[in-house]
C-alpha atoms as a PDB file:
ATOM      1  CA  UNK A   1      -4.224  -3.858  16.184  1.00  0.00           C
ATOM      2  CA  UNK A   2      -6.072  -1.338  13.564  1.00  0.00           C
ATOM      3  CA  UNK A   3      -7.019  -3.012  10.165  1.00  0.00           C
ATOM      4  CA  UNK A   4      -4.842  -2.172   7.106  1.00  0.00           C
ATOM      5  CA  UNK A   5      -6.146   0.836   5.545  1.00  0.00           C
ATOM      6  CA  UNK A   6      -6.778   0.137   1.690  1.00  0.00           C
ATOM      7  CA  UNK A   7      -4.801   1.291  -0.876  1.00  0.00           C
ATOM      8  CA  UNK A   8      -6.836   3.795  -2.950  1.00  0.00           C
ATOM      9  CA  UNK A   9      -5.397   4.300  -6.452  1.00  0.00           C
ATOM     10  CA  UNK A  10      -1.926   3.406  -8.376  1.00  0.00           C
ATOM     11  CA  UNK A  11       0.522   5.618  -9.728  1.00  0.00           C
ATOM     12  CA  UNK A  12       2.472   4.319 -12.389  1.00  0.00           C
ATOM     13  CA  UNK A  13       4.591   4.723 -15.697  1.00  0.00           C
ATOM     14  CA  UNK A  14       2.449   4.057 -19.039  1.00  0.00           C
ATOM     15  CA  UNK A  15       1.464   4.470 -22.653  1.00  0.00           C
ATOM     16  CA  UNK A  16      -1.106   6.314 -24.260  1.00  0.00           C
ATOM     17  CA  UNK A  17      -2.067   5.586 -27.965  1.00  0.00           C
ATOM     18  CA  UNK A  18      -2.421   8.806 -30.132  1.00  0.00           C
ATOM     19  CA  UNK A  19      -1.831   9.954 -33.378  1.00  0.00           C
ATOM     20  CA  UNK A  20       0.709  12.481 -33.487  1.00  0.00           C
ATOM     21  CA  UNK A  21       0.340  15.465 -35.795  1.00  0.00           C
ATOM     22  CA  UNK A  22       3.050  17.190 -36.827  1.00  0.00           C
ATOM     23  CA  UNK A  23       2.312  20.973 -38.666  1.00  0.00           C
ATOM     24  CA  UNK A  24       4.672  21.671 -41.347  1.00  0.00           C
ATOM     25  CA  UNK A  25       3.271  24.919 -42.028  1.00  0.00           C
ATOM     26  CA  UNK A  26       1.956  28.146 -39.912  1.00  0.00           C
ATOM     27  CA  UNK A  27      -1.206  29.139 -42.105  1.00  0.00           C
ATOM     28  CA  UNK A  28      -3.576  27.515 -40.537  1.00  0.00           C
ATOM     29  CA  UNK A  29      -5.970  28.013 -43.491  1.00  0.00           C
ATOM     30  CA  UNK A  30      -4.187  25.435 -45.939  1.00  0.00           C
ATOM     31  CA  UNK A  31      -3.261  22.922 -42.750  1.00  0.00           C
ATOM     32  CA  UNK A  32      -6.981  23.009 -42.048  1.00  0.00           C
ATOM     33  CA  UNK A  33      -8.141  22.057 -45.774  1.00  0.00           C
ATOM     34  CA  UNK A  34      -5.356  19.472 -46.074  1.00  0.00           C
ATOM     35  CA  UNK A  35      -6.384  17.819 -42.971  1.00  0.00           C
ATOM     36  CA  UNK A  36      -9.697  18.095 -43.516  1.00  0.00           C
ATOM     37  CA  UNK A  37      -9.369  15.798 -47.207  1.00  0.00           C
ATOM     38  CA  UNK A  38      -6.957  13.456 -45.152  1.00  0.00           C
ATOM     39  CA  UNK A  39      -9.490  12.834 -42.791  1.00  0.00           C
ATOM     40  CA  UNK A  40     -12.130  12.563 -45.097  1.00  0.00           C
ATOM     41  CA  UNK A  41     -10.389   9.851 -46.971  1.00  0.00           C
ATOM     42  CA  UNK A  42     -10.794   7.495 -44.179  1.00  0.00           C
ATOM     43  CA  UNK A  43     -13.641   9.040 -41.270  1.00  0.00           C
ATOM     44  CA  UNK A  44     -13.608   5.865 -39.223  1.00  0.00           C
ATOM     45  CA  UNK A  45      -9.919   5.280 -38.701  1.00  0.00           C
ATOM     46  CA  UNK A  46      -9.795   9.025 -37.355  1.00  0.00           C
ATOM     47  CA  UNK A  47     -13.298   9.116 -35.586  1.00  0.00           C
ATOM     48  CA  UNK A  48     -12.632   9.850 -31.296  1.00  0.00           C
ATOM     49  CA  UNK A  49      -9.044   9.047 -31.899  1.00  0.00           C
ATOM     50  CA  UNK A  50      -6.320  11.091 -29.601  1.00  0.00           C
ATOM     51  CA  UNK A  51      -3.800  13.155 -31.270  1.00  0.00           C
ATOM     52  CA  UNK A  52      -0.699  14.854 -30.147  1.00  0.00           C
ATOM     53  CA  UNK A  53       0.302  18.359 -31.886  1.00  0.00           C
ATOM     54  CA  UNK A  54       4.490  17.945 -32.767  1.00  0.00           C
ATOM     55  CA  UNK A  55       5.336  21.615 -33.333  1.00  0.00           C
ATOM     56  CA  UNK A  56       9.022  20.306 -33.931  1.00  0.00           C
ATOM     57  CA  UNK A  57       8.434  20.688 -37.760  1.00  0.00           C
ATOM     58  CA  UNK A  58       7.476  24.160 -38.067  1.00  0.00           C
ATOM     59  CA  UNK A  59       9.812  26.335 -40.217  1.00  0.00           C
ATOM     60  CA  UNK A  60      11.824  28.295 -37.816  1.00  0.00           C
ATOM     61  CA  UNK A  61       9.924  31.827 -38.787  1.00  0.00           C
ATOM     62  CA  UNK A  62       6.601  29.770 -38.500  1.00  0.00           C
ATOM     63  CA  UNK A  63       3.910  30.544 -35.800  1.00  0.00           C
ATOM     64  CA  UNK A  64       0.745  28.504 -35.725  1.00  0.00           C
ATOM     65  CA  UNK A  65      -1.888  29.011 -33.335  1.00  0.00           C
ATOM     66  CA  UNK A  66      -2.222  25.651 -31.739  1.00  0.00           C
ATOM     67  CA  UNK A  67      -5.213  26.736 -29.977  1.00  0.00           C
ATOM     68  CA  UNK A  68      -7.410  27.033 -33.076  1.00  0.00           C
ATOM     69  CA  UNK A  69      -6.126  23.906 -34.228  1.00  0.00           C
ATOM     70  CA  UNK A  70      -6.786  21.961 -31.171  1.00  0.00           C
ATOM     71  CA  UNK A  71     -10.584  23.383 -31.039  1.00  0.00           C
ATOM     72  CA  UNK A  72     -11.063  22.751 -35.395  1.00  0.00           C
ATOM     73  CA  UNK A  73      -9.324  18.473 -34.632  1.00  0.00           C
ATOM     74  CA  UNK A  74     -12.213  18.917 -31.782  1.00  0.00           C
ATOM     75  CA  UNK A  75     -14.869  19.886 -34.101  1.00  0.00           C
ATOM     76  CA  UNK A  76     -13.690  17.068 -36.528  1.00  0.00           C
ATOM     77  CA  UNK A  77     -13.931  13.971 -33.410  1.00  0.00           C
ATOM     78  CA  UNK A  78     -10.927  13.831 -32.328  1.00  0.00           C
ATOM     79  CA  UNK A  79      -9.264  14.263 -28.973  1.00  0.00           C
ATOM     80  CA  UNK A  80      -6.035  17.014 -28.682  1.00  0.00           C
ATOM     81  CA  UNK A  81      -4.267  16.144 -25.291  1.00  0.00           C
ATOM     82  CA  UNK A  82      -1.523  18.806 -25.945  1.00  0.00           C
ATOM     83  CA  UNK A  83       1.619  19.638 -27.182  1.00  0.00           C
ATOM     84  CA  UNK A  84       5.480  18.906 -27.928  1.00  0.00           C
ATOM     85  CA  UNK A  85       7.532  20.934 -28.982  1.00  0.00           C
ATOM     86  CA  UNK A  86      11.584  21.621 -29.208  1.00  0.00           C
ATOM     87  CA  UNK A  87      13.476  21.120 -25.790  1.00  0.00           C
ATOM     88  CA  UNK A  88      13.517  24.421 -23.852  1.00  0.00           C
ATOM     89  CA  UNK A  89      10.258  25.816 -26.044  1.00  0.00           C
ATOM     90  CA  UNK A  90       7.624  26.893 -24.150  1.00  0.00           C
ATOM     91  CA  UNK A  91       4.980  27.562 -26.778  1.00  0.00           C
ATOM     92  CA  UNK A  92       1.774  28.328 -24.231  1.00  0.00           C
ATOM     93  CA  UNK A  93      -1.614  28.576 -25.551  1.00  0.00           C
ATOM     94  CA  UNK A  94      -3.892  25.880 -23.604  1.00  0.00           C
ATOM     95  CA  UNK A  95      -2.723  22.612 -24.182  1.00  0.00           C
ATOM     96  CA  UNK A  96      -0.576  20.834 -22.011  1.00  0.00           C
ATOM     97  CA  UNK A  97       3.054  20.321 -22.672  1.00  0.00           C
ATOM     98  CA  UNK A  98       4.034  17.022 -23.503  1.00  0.00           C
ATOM     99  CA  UNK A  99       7.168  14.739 -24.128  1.00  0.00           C
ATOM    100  CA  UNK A 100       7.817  12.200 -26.437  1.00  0.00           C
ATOM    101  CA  UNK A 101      11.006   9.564 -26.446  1.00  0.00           C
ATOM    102  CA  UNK A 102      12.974   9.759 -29.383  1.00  0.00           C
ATOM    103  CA  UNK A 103      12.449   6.985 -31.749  1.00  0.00           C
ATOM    104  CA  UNK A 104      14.433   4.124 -31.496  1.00  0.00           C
ATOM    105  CA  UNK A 105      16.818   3.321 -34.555  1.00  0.00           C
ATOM    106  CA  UNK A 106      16.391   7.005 -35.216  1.00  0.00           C
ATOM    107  CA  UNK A 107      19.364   9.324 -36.154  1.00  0.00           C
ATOM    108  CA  UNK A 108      20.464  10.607 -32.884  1.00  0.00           C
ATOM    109  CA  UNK A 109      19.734  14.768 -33.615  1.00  0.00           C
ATOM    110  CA  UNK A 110      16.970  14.013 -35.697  1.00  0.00           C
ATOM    111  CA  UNK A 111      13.631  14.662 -34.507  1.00  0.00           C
ATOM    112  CA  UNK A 112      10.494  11.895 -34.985  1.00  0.00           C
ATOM    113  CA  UNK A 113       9.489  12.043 -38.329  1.00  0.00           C
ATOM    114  CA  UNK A 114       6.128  10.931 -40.141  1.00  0.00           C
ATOM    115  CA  UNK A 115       3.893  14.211 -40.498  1.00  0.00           C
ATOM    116  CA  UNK A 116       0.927  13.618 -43.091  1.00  0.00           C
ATOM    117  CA  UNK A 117       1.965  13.477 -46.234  1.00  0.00           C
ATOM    118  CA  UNK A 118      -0.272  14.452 -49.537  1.00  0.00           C
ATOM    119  CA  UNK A 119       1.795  12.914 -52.306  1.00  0.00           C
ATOM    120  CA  UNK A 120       0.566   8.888 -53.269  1.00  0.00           C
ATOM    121  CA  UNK A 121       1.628   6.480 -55.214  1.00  0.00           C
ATOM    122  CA  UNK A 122       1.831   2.623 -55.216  1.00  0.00           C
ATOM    123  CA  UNK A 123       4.595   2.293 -52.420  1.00  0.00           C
ATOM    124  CA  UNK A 124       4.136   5.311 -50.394  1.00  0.00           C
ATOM    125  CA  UNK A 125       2.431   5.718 -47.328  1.00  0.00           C
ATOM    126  CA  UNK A 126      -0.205   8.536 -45.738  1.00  0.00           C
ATOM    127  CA  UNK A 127       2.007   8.942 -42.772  1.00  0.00           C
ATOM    128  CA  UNK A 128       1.055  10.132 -39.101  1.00  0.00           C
ATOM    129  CA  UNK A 129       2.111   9.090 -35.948  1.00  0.00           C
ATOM    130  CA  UNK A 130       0.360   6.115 -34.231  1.00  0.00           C
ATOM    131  CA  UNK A 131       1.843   5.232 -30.784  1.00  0.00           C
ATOM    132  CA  UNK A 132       2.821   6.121 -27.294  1.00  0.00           C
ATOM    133  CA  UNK A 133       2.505   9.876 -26.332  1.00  0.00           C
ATOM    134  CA  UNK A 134       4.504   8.407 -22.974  1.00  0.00           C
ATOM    135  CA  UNK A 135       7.376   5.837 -21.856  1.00  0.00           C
ATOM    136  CA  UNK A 136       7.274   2.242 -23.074  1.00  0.00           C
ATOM    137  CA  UNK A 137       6.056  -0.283 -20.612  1.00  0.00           C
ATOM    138  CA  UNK A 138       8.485  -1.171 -18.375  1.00  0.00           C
ATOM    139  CA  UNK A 139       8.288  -5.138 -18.228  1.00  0.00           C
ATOM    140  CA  UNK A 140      10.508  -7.193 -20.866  1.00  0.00           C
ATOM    141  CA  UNK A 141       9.313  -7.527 -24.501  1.00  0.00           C
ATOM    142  CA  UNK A 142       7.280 -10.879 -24.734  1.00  0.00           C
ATOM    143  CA  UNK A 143       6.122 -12.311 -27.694  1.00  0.00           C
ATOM    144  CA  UNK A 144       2.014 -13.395 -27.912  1.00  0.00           C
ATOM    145  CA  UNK A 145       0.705 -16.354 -29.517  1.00  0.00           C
ATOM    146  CA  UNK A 146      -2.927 -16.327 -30.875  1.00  0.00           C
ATOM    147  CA  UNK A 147      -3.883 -19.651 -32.072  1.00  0.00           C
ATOM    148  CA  UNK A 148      -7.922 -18.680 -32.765  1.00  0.00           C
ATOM    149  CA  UNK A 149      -9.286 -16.446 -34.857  1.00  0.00           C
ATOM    150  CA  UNK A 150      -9.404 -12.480 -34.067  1.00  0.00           C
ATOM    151  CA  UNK A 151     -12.988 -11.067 -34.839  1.00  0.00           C
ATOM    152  CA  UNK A 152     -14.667  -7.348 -35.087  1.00  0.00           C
ATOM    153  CA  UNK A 153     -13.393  -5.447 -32.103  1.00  0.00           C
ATOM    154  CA  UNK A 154     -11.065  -7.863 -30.383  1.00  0.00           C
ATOM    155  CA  UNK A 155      -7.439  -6.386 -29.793  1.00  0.00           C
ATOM    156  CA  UNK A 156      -4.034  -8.401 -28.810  1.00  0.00           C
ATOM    157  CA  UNK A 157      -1.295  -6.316 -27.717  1.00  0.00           C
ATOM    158  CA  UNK A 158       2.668  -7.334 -26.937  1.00  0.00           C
ATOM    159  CA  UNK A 159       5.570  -5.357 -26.052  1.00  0.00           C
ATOM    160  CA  UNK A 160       7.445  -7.817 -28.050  1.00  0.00           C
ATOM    161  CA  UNK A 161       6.131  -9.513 -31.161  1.00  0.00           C
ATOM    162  CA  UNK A 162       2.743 -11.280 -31.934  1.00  0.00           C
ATOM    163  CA  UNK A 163       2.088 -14.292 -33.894  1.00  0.00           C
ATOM    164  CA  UNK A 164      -1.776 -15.598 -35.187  1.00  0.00           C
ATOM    165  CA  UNK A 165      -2.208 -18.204 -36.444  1.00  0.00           C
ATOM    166  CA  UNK A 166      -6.045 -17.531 -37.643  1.00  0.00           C
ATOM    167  CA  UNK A 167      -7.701 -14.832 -39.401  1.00  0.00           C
ATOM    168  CA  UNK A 168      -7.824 -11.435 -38.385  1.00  0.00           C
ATOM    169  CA  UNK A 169     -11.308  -9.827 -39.649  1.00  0.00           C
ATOM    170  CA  UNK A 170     -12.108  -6.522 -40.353  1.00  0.00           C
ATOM    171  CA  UNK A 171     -12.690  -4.131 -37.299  1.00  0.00           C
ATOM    172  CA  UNK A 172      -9.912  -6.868 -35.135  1.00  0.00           C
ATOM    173  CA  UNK A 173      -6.480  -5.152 -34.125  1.00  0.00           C
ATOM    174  CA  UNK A 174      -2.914  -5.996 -33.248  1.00  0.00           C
ATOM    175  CA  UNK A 175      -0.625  -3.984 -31.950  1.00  0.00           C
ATOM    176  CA  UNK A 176       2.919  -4.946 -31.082  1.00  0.00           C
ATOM    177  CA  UNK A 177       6.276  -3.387 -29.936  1.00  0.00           C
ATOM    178  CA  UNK A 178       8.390  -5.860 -32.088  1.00  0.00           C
ATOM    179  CA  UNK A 179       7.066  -7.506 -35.103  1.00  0.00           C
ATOM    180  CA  UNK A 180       3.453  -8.738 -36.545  1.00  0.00           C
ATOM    181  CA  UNK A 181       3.016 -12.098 -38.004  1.00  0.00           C
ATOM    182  CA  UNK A 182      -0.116 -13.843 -39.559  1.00  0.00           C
ATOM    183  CA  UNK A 183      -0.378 -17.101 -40.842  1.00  0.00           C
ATOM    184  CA  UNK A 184      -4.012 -16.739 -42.074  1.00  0.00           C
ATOM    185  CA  UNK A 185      -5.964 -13.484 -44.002  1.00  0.00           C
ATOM    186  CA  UNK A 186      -5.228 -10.148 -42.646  1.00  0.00           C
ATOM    187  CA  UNK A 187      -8.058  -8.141 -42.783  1.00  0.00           C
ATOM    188  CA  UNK A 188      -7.896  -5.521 -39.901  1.00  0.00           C
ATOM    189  CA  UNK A 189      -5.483  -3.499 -38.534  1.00  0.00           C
ATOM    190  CA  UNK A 190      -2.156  -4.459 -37.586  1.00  0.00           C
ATOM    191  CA  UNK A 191       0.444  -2.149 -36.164  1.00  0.00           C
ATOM    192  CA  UNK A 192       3.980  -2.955 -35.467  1.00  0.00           C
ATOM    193  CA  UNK A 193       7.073  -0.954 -34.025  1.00  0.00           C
ATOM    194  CA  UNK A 194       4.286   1.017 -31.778  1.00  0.00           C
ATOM    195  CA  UNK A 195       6.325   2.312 -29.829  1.00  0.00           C
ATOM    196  CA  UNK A 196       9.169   3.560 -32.293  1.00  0.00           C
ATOM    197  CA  UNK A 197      11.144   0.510 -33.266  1.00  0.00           C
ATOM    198  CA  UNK A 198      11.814   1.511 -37.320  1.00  0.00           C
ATOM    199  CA  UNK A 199      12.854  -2.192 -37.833  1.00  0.00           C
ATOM    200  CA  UNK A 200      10.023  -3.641 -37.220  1.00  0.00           C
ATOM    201  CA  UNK A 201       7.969  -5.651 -39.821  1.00  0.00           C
ATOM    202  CA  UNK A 202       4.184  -7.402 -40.642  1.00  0.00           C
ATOM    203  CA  UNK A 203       4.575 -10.865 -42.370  1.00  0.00           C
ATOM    204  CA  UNK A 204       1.130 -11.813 -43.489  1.00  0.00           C
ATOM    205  CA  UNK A 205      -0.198 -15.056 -45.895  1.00  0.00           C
ATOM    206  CA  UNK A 206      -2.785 -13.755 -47.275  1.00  0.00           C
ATOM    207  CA  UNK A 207      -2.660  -9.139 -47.347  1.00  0.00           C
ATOM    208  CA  UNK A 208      -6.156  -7.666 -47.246  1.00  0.00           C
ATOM    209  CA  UNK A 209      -6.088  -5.358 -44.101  1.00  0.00           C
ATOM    210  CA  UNK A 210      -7.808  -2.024 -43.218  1.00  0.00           C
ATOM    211  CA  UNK A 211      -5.028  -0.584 -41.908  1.00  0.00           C
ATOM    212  CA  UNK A 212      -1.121  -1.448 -41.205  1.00  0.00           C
ATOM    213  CA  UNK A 213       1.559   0.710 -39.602  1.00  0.00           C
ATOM    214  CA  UNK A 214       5.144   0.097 -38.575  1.00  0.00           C
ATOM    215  CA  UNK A 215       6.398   2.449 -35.971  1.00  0.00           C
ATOM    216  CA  UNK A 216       3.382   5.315 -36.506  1.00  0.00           C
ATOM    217  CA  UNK A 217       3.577   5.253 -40.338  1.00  0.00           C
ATOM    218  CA  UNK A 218       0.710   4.341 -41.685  1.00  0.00           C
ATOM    219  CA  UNK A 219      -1.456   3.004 -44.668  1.00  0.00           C
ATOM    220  CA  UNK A 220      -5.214   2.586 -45.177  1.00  0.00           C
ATOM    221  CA  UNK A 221      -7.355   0.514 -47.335  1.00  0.00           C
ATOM    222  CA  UNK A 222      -8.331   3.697 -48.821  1.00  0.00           C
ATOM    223  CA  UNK A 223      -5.326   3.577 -51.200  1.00  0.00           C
ATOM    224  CA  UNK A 224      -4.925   0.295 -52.932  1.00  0.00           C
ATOM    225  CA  UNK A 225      -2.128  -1.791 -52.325  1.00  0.00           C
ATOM    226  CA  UNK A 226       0.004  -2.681 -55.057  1.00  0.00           C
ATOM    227  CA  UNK A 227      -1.076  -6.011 -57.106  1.00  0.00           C
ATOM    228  CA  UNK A 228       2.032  -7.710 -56.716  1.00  0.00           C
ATOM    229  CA  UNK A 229       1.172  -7.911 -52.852  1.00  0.00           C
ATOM    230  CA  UNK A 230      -2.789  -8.009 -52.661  1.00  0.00           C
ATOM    231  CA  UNK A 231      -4.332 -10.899 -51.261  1.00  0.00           C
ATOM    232  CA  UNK A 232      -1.165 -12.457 -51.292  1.00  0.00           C
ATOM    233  CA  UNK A 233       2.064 -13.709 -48.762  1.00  0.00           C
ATOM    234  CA  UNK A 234       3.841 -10.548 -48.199  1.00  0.00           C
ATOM    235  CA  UNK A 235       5.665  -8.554 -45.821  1.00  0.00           C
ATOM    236  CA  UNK A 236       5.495  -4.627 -44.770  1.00  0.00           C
ATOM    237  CA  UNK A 237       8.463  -2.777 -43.465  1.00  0.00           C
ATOM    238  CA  UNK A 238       9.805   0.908 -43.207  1.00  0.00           C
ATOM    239  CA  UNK A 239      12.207   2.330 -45.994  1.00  0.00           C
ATOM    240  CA  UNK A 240      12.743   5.974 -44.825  1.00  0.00           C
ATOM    241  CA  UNK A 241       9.347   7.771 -44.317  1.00  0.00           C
ATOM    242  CA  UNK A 242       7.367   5.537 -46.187  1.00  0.00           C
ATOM    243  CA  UNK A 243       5.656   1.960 -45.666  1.00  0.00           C
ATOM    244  CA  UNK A 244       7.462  -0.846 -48.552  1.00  0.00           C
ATOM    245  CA  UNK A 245       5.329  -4.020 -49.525  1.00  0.00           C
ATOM    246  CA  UNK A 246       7.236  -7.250 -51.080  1.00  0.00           C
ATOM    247  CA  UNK A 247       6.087 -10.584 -51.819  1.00  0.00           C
ATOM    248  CA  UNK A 248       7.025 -13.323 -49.991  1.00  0.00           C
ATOM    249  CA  UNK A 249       8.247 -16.103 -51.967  1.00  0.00           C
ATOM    250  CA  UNK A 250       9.532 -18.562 -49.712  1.00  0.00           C
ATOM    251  CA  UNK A 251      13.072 -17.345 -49.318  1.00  0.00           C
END
């Protein structure tokens, strides 16, 4: 009887976490400088990090050369894996052509939404795309219970939601398909909804984080967050395009 030959490699569905640029513009000139102060703002968050190019934004009479763009995000540290773009487009240049589920809770024609966004003020979100560039794993949302604390460059993931119940320090991340909850300080990066789910939410005791995110829209400690939520109990969810804080006051 000949020995069982061994099995050499898996093929399988998965998830890859990238940003997800969308262009809302064809001069590449003024994309380029606006990126270029976005990234600025926070060099760390961005530095290796993948990205996706959405070209389902563009004004209809807009062409962009993808190309150049992929080579200046290159320049800048990050990764381009390649494109999406509007069913039946084939926009060639390069980069691969990619595709991207719809998000869930998301108007049914709409495309996914979230492309950078320059305006600030207390309540509103730098918005980008953080999440899967393909399907959702395929086992059943579970939820993950961390009952020790979550230092520099430890990460929990969950389909489904996550709970700690100790602090979460600076350089830590979570990252969950349903919601984010932490009984203790928040200080590093939590991101719920990854993979699209708009109803998502963060509950935190005590808000101090370097990043948070609910279904790729997302907020660094680069822009203050209001006072009313600081350091304090609050919760994070998505109203439209933009990231909402409120104090949690034992309701």
């Amino acid at each position: 009887m000949s020995p069982r030959k061994p099995q050499l490699f898996d093929l399988r569905a998965g998830s890859v976490e990238a940003l997800q640029l969308s262009p809302r513009t064809g001069d590449g000139q003024a994309l380029r400088e606006a990126l270029g102060a976005h990234l600025d703002a926070s060099p760390e968050f961005f530095r290796d990090a993948a990205v996706v190019i959405d070209l389902r934004r563009l004004p209809d009479d807009a062409v962009l050369d993808a190309d150049a763009l992929a080579e200046w995000l290159a320049e800048r540290g990050l990764r381009p894996l390649g494109l999406v773009a509007q069913p039946g487009c084939e926009p060639g240049g390069r980069l691969p052509l990619l595709h991207v589920p719809q998000r869930r809770g998301a108007d049914s024609g709409a495309t996914d939404s979230g492309a950078t966004d320059s305006s600030n003020t207390a309540d509103t979100a730098d918005k980008a795309h953080v999440g899967a560039t393909a399907g959702a794993p395929a086992a059943a949302p579970s939820t993950v219970l961390v009952d020790r604390p979550l230092r520099s460059g430890q990460r929990v993931y969950s389909a489904g939601d996550v709970i700690v119940l100790d602090a979460v320090s600076h350089g830590a991340e979570i990252i969950a398909g349903g919601n984010i909850h932490v009984y203790a300080p928040l200080r590093g990066r939590a991101l719920a909804g990854a993979h699209g789910d708009t109803s998502a939410r963060i509950f935190c005791s005590c808000l101090e984080p370097e990043l948070v995110a609910i279904a790729g829209v997302y907020r660094t400690a680069e822009q203050p967050l209001p006072p009313e939520v600081a350091g304090k109990s609050a919760q994070v969810l998505l109203d439209g395009d933009s990231l909402r804080f409120e104090p949690l006051r034992g309701r």
